[in-house]
N, C-alpha and C. Protein backbone atom coordinates (compact mmCIF):
# COMPACT_ATOMS: atom_id res chain seq x y z
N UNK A 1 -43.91 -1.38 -7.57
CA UNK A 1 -43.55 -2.72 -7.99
C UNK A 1 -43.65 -2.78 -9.52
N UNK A 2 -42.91 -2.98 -10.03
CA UNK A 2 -42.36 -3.10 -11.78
C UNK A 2 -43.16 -4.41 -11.78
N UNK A 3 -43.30 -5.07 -13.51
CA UNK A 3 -43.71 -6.03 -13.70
C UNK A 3 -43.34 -7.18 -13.90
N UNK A 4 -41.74 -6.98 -14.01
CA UNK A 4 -40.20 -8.01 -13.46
C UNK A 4 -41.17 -8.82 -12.18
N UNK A 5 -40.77 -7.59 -11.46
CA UNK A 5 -41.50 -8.40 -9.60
C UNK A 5 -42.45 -9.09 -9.51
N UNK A 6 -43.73 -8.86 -10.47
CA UNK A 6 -44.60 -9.03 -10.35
C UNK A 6 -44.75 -11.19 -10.50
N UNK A 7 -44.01 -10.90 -12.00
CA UNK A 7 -43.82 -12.38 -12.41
C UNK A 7 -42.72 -13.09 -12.41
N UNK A 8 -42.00 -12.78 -11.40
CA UNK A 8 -40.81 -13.65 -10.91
C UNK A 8 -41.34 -14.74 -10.01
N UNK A 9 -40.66 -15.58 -10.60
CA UNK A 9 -40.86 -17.20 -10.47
C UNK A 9 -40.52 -16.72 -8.69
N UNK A 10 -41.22 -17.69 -7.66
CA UNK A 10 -40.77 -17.31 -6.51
C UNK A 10 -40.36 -18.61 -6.07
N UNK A 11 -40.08 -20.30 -7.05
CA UNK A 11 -39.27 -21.23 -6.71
C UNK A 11 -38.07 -21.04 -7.16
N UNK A 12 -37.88 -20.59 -7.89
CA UNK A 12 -36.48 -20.39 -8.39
C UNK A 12 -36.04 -18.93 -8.76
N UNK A 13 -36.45 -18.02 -8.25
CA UNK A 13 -36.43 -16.72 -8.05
C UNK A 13 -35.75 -16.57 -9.20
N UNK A 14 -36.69 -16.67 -10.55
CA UNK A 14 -36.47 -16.31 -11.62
C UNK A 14 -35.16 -17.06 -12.26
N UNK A 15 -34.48 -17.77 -11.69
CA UNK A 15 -33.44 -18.68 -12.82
C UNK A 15 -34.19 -19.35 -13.66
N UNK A 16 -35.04 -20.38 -13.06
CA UNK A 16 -35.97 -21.09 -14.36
C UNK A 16 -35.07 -22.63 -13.77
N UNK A 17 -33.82 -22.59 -12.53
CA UNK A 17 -33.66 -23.67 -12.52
C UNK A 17 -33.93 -24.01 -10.80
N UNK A 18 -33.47 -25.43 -10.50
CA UNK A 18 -33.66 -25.40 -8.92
C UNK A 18 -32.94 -26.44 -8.71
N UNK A 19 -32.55 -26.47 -7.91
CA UNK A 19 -31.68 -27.44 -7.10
C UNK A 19 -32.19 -28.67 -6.34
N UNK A 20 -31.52 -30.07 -7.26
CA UNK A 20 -32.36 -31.33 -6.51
C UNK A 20 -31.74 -32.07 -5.94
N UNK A 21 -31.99 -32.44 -4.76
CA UNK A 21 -30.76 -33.46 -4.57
C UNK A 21 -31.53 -34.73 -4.07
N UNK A 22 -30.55 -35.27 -4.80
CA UNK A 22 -30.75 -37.49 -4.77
C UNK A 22 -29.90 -37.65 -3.76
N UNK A 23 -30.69 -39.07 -3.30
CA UNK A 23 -29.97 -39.93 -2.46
C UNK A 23 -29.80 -41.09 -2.83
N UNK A 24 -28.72 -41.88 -2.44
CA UNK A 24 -28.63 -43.56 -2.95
C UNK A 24 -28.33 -44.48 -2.18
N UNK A 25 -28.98 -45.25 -1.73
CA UNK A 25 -28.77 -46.57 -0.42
C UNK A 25 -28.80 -47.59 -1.48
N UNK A 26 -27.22 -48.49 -0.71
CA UNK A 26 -27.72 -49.27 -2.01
C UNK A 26 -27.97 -50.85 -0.74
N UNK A 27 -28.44 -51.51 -1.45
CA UNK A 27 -29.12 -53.08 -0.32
C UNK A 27 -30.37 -53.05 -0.20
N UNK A 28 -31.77 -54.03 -0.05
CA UNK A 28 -33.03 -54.03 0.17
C UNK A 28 -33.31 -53.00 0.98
N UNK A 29 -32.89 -52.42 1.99
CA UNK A 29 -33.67 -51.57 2.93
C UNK A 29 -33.25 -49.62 2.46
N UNK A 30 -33.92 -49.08 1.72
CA UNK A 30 -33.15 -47.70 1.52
C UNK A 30 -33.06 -46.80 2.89
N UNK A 31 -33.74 -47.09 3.61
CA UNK A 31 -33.92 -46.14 4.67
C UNK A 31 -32.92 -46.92 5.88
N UNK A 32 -31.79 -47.63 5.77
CA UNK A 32 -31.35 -48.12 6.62
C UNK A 32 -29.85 -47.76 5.93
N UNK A 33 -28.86 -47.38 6.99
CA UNK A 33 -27.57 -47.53 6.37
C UNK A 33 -26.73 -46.18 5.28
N UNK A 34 -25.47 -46.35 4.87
CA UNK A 34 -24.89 -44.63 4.79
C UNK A 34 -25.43 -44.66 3.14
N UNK A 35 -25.81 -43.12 2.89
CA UNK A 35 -26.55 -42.68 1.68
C UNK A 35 -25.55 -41.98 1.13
N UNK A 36 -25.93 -42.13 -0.66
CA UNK A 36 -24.79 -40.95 -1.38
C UNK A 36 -25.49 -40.12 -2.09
N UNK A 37 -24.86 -38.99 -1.54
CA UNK A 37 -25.86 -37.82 -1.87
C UNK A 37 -25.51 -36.89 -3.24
N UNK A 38 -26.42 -36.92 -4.32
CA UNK A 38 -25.94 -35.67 -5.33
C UNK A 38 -27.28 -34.47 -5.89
N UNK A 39 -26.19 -33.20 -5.55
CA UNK A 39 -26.68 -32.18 -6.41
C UNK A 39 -27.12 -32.24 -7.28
N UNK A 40 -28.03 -32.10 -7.94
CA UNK A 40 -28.14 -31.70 -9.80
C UNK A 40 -29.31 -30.73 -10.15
N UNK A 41 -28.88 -29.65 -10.72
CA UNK A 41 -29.78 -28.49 -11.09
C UNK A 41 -30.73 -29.10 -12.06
N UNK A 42 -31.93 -29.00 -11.95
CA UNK A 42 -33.37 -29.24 -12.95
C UNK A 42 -34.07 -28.16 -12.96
N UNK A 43 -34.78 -28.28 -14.35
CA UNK A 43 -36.08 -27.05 -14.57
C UNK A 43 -37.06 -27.16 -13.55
N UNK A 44 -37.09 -25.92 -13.14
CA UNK A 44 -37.82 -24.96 -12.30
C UNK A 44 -39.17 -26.00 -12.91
N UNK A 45 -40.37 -26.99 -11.79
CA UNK A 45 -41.57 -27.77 -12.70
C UNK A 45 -42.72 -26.14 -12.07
N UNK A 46 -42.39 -25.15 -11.50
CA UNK A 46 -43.95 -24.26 -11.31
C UNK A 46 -44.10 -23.45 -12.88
N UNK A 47 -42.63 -22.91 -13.30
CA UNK A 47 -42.50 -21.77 -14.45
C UNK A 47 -42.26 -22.71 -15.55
N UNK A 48 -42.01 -23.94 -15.29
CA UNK A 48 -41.00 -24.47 -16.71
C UNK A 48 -40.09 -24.21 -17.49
N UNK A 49 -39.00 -23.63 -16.09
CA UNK A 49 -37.95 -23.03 -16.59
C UNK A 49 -37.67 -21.44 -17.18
N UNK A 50 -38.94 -21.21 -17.85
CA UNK A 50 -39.00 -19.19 -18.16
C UNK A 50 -38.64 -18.29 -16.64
N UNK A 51 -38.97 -19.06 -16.00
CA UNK A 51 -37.99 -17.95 -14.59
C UNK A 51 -39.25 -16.61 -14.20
N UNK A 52 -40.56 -17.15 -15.24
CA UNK A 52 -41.45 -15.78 -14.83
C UNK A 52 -42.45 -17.02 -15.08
N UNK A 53 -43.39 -17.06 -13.62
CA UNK A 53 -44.45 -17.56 -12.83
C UNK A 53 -46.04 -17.19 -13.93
N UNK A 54 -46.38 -18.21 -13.85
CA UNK A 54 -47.77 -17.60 -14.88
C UNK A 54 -48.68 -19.31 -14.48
N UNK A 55 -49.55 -19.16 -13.78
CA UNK A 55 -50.68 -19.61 -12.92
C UNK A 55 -50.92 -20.93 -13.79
N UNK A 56 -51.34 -20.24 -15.24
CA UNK A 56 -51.65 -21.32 -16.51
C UNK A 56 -50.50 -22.16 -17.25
N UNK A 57 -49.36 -21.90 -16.98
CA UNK A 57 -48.01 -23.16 -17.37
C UNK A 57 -47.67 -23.71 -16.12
N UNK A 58 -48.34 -23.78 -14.63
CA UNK A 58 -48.04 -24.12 -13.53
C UNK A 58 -48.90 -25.78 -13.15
N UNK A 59 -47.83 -26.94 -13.88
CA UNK A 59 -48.52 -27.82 -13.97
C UNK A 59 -49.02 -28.55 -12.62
N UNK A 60 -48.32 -27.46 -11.18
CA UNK A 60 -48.68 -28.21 -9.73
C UNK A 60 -50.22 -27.87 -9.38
N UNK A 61 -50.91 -27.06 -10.36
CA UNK A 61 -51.53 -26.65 -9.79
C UNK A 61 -53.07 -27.28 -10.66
N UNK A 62 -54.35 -27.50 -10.14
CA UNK A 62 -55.71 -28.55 -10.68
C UNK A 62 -56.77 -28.21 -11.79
N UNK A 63 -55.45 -27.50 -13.16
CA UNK A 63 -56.36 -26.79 -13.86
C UNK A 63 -58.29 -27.35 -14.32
N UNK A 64 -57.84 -28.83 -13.92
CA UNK A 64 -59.51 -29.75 -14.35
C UNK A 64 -60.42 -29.38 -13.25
N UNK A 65 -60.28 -28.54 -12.11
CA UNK A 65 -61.15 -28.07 -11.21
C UNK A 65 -61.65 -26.86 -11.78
N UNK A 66 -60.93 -26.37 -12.67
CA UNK A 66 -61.79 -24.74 -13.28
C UNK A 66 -63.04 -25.07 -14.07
N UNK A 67 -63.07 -26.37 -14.62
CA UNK A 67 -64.08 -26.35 -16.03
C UNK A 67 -65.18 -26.42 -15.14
N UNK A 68 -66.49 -26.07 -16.18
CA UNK A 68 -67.81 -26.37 -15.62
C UNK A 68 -67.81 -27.89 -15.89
N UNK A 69 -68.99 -28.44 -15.27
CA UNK A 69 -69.68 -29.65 -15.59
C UNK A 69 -70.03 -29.58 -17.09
N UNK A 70 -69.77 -30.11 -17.90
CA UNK A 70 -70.31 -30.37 -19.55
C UNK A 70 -69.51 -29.79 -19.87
N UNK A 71 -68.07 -28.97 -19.77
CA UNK A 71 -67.50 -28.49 -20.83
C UNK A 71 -66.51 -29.29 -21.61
N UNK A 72 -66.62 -30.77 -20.76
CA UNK A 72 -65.36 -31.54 -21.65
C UNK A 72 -65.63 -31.82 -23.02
N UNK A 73 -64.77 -32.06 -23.48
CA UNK A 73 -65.07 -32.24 -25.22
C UNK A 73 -65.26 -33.32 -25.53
């Protein structure tokens, strides 16, 4: 395993982008009635778009659970 493999984004298998799709109801009830649906490519939110995965730019994930107690500033 090369180091390509290693840090390839595995949401967006390294594009850096991903595919979102919206919906639109329009009237008070959204969940009632016919929806319009669109595509639109957005940055990859695990890599931020670099297309290579790295734990520490991965804003899904609870970096404020690593600190000790007293290390806030």
């Amino acid at each position: 395993m090369n180091e390509r493999d290693r840090t390839t984004c595995q949401w967006c298998q390294g594009t850096g982008y991903v595919t979102r799709a919206l919906a639109y109801c329009s009237g008070v009830d959204p969940f009632h009635g016919a929806a319009e649906t669109v595509h639109r490519a957005g940055e990859c939110k695990h890599c931020r778009g670099t297309g290579a995965y790295d734990a520490r730019r991965d804003p899904m994930l609870e970096h404020w659970r690593e600190e000790e107690p007293g290390d806030e500033a």
